[in-house]
PDB file of N, CA and C in Angstrom:
ATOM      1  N   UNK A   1      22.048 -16.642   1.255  1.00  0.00           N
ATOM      2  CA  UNK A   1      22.124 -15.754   0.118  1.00  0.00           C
ATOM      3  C   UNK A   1      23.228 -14.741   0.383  1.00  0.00           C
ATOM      4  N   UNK A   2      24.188 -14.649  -0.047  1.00  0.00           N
ATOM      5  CA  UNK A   2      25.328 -13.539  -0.029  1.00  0.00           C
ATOM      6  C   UNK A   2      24.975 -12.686  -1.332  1.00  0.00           C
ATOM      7  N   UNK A   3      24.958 -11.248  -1.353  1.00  0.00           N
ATOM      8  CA  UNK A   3      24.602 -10.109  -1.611  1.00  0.00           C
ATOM      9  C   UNK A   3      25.875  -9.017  -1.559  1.00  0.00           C
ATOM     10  N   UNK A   4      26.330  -8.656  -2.614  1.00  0.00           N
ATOM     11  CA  UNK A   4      27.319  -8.015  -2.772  1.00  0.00           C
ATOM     12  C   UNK A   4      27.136  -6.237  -2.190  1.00  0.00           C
ATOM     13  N   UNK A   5      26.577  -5.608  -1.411  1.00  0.00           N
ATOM     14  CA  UNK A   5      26.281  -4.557  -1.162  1.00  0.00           C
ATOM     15  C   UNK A   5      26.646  -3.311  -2.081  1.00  0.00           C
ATOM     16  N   UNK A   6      27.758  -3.556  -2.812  1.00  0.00           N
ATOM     17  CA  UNK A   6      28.503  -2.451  -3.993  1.00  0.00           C
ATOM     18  C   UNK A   6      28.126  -2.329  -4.934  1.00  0.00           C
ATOM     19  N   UNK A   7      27.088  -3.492  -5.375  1.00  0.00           N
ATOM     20  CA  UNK A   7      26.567  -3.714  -6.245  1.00  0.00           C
ATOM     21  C   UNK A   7      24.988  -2.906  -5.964  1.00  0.00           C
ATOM     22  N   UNK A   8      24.285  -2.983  -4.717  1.00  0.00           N
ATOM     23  CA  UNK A   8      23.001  -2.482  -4.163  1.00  0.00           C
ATOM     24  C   UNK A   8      22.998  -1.700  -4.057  1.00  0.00           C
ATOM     25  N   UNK A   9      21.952  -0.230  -3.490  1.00  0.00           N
ATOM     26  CA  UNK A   9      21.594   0.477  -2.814  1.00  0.00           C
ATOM     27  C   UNK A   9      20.254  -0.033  -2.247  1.00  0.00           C
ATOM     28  N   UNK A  10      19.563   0.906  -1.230  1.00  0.00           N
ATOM     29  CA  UNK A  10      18.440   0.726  -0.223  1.00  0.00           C
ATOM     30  C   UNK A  10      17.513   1.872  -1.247  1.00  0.00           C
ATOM     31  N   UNK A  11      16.516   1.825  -0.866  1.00  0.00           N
ATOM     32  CA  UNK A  11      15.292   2.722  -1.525  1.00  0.00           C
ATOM     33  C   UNK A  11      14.722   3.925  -1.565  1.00  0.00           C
ATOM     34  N   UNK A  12      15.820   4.434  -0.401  1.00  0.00           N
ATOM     35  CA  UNK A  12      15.914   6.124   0.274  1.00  0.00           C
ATOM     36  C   UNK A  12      17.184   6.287  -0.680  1.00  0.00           C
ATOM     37  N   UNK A  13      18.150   5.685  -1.139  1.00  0.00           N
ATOM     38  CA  UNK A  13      19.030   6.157  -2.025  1.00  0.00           C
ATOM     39  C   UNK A  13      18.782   6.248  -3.079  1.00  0.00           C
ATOM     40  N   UNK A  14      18.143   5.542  -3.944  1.00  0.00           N
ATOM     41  CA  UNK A  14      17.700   5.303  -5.256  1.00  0.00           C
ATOM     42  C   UNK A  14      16.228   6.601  -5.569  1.00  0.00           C
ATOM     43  N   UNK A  15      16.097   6.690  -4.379  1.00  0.00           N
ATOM     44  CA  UNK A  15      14.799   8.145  -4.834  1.00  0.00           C
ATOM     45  C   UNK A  15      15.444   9.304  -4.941  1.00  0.00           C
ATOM     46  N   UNK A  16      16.713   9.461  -4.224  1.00  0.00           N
ATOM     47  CA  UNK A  16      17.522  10.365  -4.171  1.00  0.00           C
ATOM     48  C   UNK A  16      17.987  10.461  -5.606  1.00  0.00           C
ATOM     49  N   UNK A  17      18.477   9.742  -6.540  1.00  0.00           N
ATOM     50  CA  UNK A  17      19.409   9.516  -7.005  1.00  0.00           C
ATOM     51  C   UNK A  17      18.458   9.857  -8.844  1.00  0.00           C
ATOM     52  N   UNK A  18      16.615   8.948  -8.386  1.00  0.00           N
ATOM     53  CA  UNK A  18      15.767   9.170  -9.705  1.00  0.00           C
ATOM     54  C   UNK A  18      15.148  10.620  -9.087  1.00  0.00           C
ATOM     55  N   UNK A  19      15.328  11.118  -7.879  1.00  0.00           N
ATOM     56  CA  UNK A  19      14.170  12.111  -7.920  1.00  0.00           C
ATOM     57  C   UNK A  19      12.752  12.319  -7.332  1.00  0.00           C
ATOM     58  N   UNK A  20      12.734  10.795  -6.655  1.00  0.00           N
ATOM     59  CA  UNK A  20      11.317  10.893  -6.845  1.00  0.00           C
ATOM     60  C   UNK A  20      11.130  10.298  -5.232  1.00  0.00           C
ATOM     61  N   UNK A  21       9.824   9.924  -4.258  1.00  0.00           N
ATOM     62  CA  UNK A  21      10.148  10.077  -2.734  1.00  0.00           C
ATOM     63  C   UNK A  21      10.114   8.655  -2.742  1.00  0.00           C
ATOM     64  N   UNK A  22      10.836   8.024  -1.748  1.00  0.00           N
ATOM     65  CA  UNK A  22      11.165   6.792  -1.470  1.00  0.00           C
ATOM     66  C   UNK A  22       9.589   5.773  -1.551  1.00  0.00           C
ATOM     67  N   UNK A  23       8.574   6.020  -1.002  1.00  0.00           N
ATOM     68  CA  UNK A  23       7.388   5.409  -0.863  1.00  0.00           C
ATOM     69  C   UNK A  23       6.976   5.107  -2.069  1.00  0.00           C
ATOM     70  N   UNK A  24       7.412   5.702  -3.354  1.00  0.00           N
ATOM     71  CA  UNK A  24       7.040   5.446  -5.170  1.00  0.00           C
ATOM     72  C   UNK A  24       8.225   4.509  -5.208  1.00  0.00           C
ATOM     73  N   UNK A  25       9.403   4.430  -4.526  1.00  0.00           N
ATOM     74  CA  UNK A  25      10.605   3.232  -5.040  1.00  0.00           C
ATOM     75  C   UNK A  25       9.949   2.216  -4.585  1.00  0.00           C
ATOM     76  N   UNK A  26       9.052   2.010  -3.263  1.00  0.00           N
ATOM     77  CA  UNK A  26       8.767   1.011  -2.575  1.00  0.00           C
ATOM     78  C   UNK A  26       7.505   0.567  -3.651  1.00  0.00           C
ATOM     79  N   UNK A  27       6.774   1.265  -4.345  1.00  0.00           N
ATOM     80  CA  UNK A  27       5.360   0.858  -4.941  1.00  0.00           C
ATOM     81  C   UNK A  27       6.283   0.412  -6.475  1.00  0.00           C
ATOM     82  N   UNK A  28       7.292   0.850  -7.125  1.00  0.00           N
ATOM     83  CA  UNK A  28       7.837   0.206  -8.317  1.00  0.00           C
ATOM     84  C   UNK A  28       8.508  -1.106  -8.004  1.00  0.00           C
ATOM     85  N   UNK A  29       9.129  -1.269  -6.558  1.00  0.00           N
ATOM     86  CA  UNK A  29       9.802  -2.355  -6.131  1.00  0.00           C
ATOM     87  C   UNK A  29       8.500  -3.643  -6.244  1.00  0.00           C
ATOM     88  N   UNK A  30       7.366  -3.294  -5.494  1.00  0.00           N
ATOM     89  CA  UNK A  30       6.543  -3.763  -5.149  1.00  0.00           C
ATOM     90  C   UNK A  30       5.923  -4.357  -6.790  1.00  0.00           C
ATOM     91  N   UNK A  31       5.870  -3.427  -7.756  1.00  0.00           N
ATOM     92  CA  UNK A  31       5.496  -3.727  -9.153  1.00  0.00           C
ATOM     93  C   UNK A  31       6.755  -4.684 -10.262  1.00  0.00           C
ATOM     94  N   UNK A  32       7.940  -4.842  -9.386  1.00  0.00           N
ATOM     95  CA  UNK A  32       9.021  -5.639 -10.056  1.00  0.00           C
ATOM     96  C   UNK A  32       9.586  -4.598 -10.879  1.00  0.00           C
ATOM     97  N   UNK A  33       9.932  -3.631 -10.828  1.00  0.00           N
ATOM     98  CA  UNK A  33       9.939  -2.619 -11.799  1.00  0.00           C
ATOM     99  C   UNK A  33      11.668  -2.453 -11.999  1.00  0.00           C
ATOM    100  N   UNK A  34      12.547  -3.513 -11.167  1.00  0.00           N
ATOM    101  CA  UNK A  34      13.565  -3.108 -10.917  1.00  0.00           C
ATOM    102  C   UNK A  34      14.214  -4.423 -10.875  1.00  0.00           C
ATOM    103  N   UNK A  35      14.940  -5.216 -12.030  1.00  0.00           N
ATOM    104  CA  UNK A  35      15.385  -6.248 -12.107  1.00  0.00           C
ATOM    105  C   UNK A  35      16.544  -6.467 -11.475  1.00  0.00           C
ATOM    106  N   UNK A  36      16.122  -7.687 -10.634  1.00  0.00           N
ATOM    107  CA  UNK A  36      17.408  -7.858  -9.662  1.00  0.00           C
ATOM    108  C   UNK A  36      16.714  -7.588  -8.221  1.00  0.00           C
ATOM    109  N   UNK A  37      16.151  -7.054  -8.199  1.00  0.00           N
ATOM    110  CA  UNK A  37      15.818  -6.406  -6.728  1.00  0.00           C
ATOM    111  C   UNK A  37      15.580  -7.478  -5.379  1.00  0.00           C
ATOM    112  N   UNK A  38      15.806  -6.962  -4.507  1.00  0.00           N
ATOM    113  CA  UNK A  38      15.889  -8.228  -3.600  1.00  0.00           C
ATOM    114  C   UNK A  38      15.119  -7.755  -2.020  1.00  0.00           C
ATOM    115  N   UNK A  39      14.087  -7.965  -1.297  1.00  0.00           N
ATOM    116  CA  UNK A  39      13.558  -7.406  -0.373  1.00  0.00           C
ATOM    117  C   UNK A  39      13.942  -8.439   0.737  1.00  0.00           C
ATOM    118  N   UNK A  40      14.378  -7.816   1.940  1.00  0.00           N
ATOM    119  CA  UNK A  40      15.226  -8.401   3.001  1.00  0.00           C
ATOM    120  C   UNK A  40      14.446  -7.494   4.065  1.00  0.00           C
ATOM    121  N   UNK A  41      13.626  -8.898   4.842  1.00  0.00           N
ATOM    122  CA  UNK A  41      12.665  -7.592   5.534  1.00  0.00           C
ATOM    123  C   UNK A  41      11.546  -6.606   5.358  1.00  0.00           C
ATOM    124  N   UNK A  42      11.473  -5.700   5.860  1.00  0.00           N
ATOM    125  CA  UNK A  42      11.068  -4.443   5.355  1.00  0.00           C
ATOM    126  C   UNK A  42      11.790  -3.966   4.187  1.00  0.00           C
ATOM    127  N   UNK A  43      12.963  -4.160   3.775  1.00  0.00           N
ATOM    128  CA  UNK A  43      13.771  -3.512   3.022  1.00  0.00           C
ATOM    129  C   UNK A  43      14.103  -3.694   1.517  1.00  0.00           C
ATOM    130  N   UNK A  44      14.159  -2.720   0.511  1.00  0.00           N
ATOM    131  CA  UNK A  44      14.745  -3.662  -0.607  1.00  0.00           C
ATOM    132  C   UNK A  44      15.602  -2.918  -0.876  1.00  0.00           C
ATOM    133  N   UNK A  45      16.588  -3.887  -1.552  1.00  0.00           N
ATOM    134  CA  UNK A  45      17.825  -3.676  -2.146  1.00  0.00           C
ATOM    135  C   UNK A  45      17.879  -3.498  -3.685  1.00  0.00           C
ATOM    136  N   UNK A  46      18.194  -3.169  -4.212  1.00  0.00           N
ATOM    137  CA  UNK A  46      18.069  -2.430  -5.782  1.00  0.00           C
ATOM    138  C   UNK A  46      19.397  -2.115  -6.800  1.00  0.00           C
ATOM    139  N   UNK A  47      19.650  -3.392  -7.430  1.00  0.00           N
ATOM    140  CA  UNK A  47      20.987  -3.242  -8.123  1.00  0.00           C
ATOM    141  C   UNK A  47      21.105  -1.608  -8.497  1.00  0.00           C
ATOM    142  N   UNK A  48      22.224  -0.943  -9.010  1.00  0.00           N
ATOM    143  CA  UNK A  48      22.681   0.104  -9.163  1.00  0.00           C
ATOM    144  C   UNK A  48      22.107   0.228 -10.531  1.00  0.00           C
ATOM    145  N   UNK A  49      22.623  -0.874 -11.719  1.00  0.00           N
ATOM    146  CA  UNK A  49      22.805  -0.452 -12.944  1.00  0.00           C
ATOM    147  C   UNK A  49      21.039  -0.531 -13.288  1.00  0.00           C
ATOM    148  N   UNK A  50      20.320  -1.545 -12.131  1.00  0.00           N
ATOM    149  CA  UNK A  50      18.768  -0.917 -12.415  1.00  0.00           C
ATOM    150  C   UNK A  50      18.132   0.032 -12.264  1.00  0.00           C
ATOM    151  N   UNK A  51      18.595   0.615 -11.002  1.00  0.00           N
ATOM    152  CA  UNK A  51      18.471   1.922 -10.743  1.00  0.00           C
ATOM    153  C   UNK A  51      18.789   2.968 -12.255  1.00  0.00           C
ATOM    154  N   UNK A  52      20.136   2.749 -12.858  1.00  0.00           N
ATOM    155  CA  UNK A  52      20.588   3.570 -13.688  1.00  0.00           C
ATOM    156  C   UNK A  52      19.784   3.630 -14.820  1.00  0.00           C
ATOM    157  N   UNK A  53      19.608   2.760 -15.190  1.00  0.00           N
ATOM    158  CA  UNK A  53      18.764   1.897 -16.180  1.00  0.00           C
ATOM    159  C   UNK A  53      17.176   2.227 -16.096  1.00  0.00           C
ATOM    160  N   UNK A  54      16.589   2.813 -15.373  1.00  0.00           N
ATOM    161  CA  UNK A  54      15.184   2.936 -14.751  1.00  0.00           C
ATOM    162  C   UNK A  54      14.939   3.848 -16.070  1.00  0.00           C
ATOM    163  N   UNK A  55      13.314   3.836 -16.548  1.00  0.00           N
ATOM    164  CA  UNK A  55      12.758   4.279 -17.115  1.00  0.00           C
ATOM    165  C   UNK A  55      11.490   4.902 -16.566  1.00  0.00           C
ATOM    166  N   UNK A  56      11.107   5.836 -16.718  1.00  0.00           N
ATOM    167  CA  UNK A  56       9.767   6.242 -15.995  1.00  0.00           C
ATOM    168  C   UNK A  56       8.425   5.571 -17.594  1.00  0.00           C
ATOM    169  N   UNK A  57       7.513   5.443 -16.785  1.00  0.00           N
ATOM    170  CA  UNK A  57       6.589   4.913 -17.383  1.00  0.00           C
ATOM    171  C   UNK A  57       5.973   3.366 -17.605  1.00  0.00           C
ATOM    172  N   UNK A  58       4.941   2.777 -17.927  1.00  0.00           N
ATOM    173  CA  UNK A  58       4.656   1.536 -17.431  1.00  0.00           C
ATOM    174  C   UNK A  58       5.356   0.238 -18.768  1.00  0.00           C
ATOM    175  N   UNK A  59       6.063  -0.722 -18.206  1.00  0.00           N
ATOM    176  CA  UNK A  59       6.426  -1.188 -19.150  1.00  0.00           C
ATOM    177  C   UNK A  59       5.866  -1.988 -20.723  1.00  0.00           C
ATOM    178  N   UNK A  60       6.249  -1.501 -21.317  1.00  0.00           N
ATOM    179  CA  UNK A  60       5.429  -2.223 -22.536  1.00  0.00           C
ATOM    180  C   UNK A  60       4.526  -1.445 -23.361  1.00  0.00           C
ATOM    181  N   UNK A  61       4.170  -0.092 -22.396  1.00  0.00           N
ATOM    182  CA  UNK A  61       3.395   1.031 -22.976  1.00  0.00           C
ATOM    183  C   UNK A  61       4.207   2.279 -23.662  1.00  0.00           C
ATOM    184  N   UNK A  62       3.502   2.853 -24.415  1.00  0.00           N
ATOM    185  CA  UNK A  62       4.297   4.112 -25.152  1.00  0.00           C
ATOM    186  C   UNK A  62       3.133   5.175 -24.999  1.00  0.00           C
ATOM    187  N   UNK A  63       3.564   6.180 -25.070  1.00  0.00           N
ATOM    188  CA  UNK A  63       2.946   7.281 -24.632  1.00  0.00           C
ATOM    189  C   UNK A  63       2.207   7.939 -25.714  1.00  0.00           C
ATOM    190  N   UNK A  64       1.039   8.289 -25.853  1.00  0.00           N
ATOM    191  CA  UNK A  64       0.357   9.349 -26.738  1.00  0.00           C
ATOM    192  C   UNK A  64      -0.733   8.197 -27.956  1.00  0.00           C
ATOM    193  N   UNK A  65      -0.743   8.588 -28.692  1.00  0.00           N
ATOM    194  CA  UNK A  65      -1.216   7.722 -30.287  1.00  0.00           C
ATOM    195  C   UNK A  65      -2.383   6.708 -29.540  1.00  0.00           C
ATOM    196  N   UNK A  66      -3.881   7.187 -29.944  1.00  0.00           N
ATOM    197  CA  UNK A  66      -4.889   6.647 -30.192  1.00  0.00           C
ATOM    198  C   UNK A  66      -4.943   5.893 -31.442  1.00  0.00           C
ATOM    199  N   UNK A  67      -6.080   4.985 -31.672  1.00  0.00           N
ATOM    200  CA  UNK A  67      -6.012   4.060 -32.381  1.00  0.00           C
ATOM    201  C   UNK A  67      -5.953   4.951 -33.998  1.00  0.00           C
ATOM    202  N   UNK A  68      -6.322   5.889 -33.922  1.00  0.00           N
ATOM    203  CA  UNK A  68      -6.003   6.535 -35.220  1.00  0.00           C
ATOM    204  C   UNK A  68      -4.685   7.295 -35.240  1.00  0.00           C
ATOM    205  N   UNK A  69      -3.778   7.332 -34.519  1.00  0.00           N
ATOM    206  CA  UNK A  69      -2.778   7.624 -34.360  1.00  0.00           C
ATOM    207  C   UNK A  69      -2.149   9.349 -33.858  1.00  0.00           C
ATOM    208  N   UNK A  70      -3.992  10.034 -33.273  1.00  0.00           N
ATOM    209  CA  UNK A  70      -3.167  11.324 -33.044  1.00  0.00           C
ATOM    210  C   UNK A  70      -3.087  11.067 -31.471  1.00  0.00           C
ATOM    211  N   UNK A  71      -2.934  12.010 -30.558  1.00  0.00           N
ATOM    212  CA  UNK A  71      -2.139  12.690 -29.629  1.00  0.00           C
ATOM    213  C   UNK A  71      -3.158  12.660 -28.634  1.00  0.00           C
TER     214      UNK A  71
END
């Protein structure tokens, strides 16, 4: 498998980068949350533009509105 590294970062960069502590990149990695992603080892690798691209929240869900539609 050849892996363009310019294209990657590691999972201590990408928390840096959303904010948030590396051990939550490892539990979204772990949830596929990051298309492309590639684990080598202990390690995963994490395209950039997914990183960029990241959304907080679970996919497919929207936030707020009960079945009657308030808050």
């Amino acid at each position: 498998m050849n892996i363009n590294t310019d294209e990657y970062m590691d999972a201590s960069d990408a928390a840096d980068i959303l904010g948030i502590k590396r051990a939550r990149i490892s539990q979204l990695c772990n949830e596929g949350r990051f298309p492309g992603q590639v684990k080598i080892g202990h390690f995963w690798l994490i395209p950039r533009a997914a990183v960029a691209g990241y959304t907080r929240g679970k996919p497919g869900k929207k936030k707020g509105g009960g079945a009657d539609g308030s808050k």
